[in-house]
Each structure stands twice: as structure tokens, then as C-alpha cells.
N, C-alpha and C. Protein backbone atom coordinates (compact mmCIF):
# COMPACT_ATOMS: atom_id res chain seq x y z
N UNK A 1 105.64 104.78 84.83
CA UNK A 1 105.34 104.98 86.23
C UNK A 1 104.31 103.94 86.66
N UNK A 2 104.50 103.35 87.81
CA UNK A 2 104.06 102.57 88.52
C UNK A 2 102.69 102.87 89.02
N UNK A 3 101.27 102.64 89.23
CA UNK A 3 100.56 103.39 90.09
C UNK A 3 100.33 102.36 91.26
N UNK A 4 99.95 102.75 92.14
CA UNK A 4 99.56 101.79 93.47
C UNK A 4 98.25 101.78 93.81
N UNK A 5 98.03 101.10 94.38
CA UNK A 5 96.73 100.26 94.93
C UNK A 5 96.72 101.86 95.73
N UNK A 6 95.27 102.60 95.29
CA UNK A 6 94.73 103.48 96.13
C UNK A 6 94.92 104.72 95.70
N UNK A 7 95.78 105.08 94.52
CA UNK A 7 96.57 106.83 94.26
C UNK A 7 94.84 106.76 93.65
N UNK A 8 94.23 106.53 93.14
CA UNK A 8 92.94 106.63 92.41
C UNK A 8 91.75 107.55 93.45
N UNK A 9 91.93 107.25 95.42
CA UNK A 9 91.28 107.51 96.39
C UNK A 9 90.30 106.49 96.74
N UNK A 10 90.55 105.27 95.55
CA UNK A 10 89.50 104.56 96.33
C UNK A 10 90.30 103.38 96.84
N UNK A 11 89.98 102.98 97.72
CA UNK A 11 90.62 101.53 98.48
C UNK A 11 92.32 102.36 99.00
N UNK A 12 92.41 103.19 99.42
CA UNK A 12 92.77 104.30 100.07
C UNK A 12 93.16 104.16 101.53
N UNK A 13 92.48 103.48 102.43
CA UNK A 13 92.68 103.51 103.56
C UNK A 13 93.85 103.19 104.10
N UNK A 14 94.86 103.11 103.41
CA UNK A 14 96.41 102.74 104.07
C UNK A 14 97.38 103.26 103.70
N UNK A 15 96.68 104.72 102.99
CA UNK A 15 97.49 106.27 103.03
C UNK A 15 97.43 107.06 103.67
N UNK A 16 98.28 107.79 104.12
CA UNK A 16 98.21 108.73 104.62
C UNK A 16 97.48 110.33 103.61
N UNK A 17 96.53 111.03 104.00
CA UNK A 17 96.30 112.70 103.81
C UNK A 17 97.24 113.36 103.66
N UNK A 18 97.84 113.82 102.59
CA UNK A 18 98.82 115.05 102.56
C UNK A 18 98.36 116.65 103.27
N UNK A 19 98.90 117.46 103.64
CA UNK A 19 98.78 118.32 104.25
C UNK A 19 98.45 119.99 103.73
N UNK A 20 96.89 120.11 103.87
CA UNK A 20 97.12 121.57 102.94
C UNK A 20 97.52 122.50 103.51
N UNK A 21 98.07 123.07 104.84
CA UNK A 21 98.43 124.20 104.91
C UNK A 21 100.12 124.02 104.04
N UNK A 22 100.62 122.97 104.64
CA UNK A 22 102.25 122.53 104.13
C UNK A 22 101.78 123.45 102.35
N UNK A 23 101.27 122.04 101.50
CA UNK A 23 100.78 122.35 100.21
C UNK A 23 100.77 124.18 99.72
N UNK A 24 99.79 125.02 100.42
CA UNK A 24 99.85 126.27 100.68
C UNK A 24 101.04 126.54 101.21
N UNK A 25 101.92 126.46 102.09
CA UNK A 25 103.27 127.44 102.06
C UNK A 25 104.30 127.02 100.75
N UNK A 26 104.48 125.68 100.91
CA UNK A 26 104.99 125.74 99.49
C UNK A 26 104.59 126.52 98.31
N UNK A 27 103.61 126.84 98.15
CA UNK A 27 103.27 127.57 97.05
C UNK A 27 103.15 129.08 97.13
N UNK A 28 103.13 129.38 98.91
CA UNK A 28 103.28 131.08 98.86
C UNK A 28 104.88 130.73 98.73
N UNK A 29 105.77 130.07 99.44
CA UNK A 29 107.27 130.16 99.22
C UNK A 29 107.58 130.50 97.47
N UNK A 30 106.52 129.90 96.78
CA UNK A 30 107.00 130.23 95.33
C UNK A 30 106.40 131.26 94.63
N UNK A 31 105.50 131.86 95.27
CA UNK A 31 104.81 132.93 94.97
C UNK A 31 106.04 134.54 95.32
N UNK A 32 106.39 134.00 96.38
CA UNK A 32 107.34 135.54 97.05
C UNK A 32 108.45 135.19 96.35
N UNK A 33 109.26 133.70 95.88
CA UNK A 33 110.32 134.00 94.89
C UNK A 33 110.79 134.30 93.46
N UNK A 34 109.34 133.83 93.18
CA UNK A 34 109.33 133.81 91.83
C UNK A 34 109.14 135.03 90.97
N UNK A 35 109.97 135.94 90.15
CA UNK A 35 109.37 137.24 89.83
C UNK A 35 108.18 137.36 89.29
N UNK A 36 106.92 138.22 89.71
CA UNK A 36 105.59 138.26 88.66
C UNK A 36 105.32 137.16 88.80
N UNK A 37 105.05 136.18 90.40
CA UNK A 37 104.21 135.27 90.40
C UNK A 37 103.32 135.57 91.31
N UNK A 38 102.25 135.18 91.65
CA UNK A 38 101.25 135.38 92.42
C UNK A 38 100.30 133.87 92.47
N UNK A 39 99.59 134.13 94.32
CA UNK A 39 99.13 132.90 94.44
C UNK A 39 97.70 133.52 94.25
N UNK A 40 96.47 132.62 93.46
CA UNK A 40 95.36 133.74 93.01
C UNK A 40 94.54 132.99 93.93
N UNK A 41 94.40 131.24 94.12
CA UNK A 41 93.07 130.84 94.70
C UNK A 41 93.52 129.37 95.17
N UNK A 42 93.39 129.03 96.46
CA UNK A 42 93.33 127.52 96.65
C UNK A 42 92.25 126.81 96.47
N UNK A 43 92.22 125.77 96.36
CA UNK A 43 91.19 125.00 96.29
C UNK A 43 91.02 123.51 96.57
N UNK A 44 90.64 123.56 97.91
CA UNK A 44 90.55 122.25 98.42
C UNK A 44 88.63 121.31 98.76
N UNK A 45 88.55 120.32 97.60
CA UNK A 45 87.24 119.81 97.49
C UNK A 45 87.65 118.38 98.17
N UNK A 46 86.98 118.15 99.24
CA UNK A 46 87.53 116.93 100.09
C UNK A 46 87.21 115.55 99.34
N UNK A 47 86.21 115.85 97.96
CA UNK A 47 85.85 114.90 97.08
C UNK A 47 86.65 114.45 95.99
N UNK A 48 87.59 115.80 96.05
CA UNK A 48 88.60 115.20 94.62
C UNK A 48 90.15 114.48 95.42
N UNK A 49 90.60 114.16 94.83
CA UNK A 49 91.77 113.29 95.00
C UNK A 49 93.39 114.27 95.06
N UNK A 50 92.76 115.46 94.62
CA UNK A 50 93.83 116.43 94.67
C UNK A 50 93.49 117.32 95.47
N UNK A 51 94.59 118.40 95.40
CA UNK A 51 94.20 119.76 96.30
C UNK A 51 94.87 120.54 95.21
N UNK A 52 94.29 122.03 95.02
CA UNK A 52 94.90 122.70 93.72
C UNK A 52 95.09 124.50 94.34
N UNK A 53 96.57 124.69 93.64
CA UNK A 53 96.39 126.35 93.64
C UNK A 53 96.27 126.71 92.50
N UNK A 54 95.50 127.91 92.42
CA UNK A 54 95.61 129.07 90.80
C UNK A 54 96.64 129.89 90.91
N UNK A 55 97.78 129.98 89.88
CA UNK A 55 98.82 130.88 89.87
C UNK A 55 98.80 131.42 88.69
N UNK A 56 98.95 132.86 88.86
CA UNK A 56 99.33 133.70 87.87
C UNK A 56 101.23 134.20 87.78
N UNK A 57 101.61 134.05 86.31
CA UNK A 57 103.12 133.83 87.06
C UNK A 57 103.34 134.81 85.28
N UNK A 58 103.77 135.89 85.36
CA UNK A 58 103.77 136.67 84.47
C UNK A 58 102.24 137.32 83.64
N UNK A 59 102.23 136.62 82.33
CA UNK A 59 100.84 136.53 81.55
C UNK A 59 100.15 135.46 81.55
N UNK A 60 101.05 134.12 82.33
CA UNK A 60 100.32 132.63 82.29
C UNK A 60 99.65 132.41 83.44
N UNK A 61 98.60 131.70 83.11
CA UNK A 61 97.90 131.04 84.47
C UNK A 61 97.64 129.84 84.94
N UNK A 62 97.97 129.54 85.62
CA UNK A 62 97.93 127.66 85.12
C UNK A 62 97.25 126.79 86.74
N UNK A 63 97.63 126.02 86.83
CA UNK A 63 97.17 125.43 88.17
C UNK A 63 98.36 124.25 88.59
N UNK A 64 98.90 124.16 90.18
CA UNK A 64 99.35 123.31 90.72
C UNK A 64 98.91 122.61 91.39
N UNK A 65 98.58 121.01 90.95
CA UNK A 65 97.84 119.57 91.52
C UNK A 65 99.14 119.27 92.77
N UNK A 66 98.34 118.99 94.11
CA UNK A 66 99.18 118.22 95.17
C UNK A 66 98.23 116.94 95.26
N UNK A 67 98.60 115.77 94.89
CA UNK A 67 97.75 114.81 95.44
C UNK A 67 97.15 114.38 96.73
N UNK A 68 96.15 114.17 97.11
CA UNK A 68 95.80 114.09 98.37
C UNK A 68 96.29 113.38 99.38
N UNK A 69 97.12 112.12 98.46
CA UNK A 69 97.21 110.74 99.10
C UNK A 69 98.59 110.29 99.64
N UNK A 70 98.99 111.18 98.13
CA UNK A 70 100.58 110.54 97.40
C UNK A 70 101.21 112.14 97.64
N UNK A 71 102.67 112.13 97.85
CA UNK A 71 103.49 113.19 97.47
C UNK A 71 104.31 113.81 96.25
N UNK A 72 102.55 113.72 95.80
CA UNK A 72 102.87 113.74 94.03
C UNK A 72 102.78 115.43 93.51
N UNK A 73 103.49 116.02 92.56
CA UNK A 73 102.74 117.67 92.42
C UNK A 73 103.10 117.32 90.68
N UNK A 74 101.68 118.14 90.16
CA UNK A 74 101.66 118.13 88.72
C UNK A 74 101.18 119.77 88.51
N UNK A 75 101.67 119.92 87.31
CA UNK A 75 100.98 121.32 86.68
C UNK A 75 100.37 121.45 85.56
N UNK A 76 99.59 122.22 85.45
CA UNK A 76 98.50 122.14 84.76
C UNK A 76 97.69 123.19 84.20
N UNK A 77 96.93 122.84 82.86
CA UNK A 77 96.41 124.26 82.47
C UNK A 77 95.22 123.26 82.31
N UNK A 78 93.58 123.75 82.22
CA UNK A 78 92.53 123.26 81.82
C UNK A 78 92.27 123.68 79.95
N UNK A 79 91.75 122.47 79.60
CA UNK A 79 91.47 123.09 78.29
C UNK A 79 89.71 123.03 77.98
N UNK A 80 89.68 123.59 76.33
CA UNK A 80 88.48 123.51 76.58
C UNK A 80 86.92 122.73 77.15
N UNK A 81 87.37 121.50 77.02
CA UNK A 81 86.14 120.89 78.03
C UNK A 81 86.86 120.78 79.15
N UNK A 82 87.26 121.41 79.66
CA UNK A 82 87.49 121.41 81.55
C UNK A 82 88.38 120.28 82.31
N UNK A 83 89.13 119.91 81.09
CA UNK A 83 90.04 118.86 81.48
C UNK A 83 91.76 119.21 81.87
N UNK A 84 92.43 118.06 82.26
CA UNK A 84 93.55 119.19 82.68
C UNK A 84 94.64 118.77 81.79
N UNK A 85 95.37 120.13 81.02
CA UNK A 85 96.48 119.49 80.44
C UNK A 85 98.01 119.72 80.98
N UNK A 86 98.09 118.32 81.13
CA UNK A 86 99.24 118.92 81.55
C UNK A 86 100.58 119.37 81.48
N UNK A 87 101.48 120.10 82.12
CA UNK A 87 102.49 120.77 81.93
C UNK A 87 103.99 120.34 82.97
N UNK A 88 104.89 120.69 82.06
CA UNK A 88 106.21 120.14 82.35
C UNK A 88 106.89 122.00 82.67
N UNK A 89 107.44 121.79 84.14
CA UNK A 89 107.97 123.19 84.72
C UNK A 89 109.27 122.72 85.57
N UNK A 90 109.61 122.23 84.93
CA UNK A 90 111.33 122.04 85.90
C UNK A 90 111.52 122.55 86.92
N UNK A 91 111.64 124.26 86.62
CA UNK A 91 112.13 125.04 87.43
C UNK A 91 111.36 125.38 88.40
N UNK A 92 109.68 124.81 88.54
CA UNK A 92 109.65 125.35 89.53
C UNK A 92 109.33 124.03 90.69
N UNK A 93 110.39 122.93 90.32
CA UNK A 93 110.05 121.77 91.16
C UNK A 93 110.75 121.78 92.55
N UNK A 94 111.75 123.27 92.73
CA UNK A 94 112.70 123.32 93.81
C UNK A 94 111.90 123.66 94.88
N UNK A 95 110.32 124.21 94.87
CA UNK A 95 109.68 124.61 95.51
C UNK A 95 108.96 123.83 96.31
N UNK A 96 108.98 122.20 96.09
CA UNK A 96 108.53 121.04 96.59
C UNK A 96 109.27 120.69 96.84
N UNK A 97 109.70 120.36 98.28
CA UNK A 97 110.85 119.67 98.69
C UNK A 97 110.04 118.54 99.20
N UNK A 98 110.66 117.33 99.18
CA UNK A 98 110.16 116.11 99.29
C UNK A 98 109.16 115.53 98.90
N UNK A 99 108.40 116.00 97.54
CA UNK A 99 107.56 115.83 96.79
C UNK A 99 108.07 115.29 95.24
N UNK A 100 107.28 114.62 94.66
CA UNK A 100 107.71 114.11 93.24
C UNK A 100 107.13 115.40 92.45
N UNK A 101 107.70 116.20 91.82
CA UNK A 101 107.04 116.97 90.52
C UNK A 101 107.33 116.23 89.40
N UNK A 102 105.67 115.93 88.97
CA UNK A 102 105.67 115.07 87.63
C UNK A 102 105.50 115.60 86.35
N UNK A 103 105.95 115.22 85.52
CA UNK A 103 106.27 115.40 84.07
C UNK A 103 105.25 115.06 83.24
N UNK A 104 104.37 116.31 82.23
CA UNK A 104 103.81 116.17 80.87
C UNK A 104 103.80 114.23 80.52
N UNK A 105 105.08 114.54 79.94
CA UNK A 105 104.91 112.96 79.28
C UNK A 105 104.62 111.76 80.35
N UNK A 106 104.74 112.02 81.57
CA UNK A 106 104.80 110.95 82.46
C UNK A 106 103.20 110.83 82.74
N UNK A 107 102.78 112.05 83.06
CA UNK A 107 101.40 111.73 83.25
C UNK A 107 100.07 111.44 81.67
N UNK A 108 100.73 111.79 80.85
CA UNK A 108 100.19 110.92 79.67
C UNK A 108 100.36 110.00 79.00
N UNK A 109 101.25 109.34 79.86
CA UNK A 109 101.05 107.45 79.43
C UNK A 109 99.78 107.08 79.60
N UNK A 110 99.62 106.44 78.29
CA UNK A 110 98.39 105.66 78.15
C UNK A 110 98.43 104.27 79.44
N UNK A 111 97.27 104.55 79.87
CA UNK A 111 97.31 102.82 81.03
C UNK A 111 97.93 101.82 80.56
N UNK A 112 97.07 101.70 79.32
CA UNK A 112 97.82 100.40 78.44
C UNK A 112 98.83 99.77 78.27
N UNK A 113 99.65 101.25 78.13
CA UNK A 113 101.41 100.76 77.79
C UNK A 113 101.88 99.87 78.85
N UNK A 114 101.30 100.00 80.01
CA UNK A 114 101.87 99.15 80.83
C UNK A 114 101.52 98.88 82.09
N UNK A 115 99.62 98.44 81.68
CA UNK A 115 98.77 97.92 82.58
C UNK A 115 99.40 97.02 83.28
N UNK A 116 100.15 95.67 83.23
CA UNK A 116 100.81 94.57 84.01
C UNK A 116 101.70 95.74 85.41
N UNK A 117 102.07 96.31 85.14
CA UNK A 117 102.91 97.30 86.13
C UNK A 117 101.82 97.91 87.43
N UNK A 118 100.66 98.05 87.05
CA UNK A 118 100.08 98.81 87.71
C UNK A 118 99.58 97.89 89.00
N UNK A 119 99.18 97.95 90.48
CA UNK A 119 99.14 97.09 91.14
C UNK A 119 97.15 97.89 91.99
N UNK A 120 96.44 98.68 91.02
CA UNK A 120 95.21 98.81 91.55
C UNK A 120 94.49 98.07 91.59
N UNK A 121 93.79 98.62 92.91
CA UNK A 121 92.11 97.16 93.04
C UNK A 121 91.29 96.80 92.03
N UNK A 122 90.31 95.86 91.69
CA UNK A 122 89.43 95.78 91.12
C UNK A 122 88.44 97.02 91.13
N UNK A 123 88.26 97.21 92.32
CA UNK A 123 86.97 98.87 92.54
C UNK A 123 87.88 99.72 91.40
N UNK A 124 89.20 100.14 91.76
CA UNK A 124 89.67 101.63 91.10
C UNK A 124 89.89 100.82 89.75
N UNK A 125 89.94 99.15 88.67
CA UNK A 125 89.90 99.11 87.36
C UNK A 125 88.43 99.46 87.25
N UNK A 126 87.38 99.37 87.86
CA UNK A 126 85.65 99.61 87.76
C UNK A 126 85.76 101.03 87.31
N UNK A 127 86.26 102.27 87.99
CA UNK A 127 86.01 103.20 88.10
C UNK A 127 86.89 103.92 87.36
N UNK A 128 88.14 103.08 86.61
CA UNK A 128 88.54 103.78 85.62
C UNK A 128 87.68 103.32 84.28
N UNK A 129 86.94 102.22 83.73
CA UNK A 129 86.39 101.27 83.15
C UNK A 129 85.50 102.87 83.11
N UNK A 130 84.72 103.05 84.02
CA UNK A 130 83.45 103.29 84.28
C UNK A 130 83.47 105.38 83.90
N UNK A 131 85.35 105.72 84.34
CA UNK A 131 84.78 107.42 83.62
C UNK A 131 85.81 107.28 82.14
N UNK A 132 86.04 105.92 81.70
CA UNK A 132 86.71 106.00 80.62
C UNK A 132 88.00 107.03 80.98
N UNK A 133 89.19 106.19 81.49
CA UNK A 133 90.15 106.91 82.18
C UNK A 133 91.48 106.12 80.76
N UNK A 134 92.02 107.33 80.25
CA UNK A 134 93.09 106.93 79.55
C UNK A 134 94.30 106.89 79.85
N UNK A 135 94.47 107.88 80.97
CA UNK A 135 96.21 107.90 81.27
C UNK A 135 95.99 108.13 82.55
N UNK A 136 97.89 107.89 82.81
CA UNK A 136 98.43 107.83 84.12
C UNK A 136 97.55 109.11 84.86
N UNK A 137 97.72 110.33 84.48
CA UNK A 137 97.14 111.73 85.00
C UNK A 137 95.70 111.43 85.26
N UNK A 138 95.15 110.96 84.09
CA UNK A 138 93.57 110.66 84.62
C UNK A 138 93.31 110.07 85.74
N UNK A 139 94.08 109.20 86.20
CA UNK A 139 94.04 108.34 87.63
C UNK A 139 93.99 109.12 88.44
N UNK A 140 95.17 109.86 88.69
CA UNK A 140 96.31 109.88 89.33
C UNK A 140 95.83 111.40 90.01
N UNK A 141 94.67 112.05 89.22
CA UNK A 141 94.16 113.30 89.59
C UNK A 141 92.91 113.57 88.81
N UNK A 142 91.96 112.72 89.37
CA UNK A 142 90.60 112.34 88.96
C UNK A 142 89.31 113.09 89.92
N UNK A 143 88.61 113.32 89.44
CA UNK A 143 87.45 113.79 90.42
C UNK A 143 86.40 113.16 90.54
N UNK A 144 86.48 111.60 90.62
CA UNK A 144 85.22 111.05 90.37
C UNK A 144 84.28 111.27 91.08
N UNK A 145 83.29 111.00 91.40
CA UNK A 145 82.04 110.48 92.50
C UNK A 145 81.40 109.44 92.39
């Protein structure tokens, strides 16, 4: 996967804001279809690069990333140091319509594999340099300051 000049939030200014109420119905739409799912908590920090819901969906709990920038959706569980791991859910990508739902392995490509591909500013290589950013996901749904 490709990243672009700005999915990082910085040097940004020639994206468009994705939309959280949209973000929120999509996710009550999957809350009322899904059996034993429930929407537990949104969470929108105008500092992070994402916007996130808490879902409880049987005994699992996990979290759905909407990017702020991009019409990107990832899922996700935190592990123990508070990082996000992430998760591959097929089924529940019908619930994003016109959104990319991204894939486990996609968002843990190492940068490396295929830094020449990537087309970010100098600021967002600083600021991956600078929180020691290893993969696509780290970018791509980062909370820097």
C-alpha cells in the first residue's frame, strides 16, 4: 500500500475531514445488524488522526479506526502497552460503504519494504524518524503531538 503525502495529518491541508456523525451511523447501522453487537463509546480527539468506536460484539471487544483524512476503516484491539493490534474482519466491511476496510497484514507492512512507493513530506519522514514508526498502521493511525 501506497501512503500519500498527508494520511500521517501533517502537511494535510489538501484533504478533506471525514465525517463523524456519517462514521457513527455506520457503526450504529452495524450495531442494530449485527447479532450481540453493541456500540459502547465514540471517541473523537481532534488531535489524533483517527476517530474511533468501542464495540462489544458477542464476548469480544475491539475498536473501529475511521481515518480522519482518508476513507480508510481499520479494526483493532489494544494490547498491552496501549498500542493497536490490528485485526482482519471481512464481514464486517459491508458496513462501510465507500470506505477502504483495511487488512491485518496490510497495515503491518514494515515502511521499509517499500519506502520508494511512499510519496510523504519530509515533516511526516521527521515525525515518523522521531516516534520510531514501523509500519504502514503506525502512520496511517498515529497519535502524535
Amino acid at each position: 500500500m501506497r501512503l500519500t503525502k498527508g494520511i500521517s495529518g501533517f502537511d494535510a491541508d489538501h484533504l478533506i475531514e471525514q465525517d463523524m456523525r456519517r462514521f457513527q451511523s455506520m457503526v450504529y447501522h452495524l450495531a442494530t445488524s449485527e447479532q450481540r453487537a453493541k456500540a459502547l463509546q465514540f471517541i473523537d480527539q481532534p488531535h489524533f488522526v483517527y476517530m474511533q468506536a468501542l464495540i462489544q460484539m458477542g464476548d469480544e471487544q475491539f475498536t473501529i479506526l475511521h481515518h480522519r483524512l482518508m476513507p480508510y476503516i481499520a479494526f483493532a484491539k489494544f494490547d498491552e502497552e496501549l498500542n493497536f493490534q490490528f485485526l482482519t474482519k471481512p464481514h464486517l466491511h459491508k458496513y462501510f460503504p465507500m470506505r477502504k476496510c483495511l487488512v491485518a497484514d496490510t497495515l503491518n507492512i514494515l515502511l521499509t519494504q517499500d519506502k520508494e512507493l511512499h510519496s510523504l513530506s519530509e515533516v511526516e519522514w521527521k515525525y515518523i524518524s522521531h516516534f520510531d514508526s514501523k509500519t504502514i498502521g503506525d502512520v496511517m493511525f498515529n497519535y502524535w503531538d
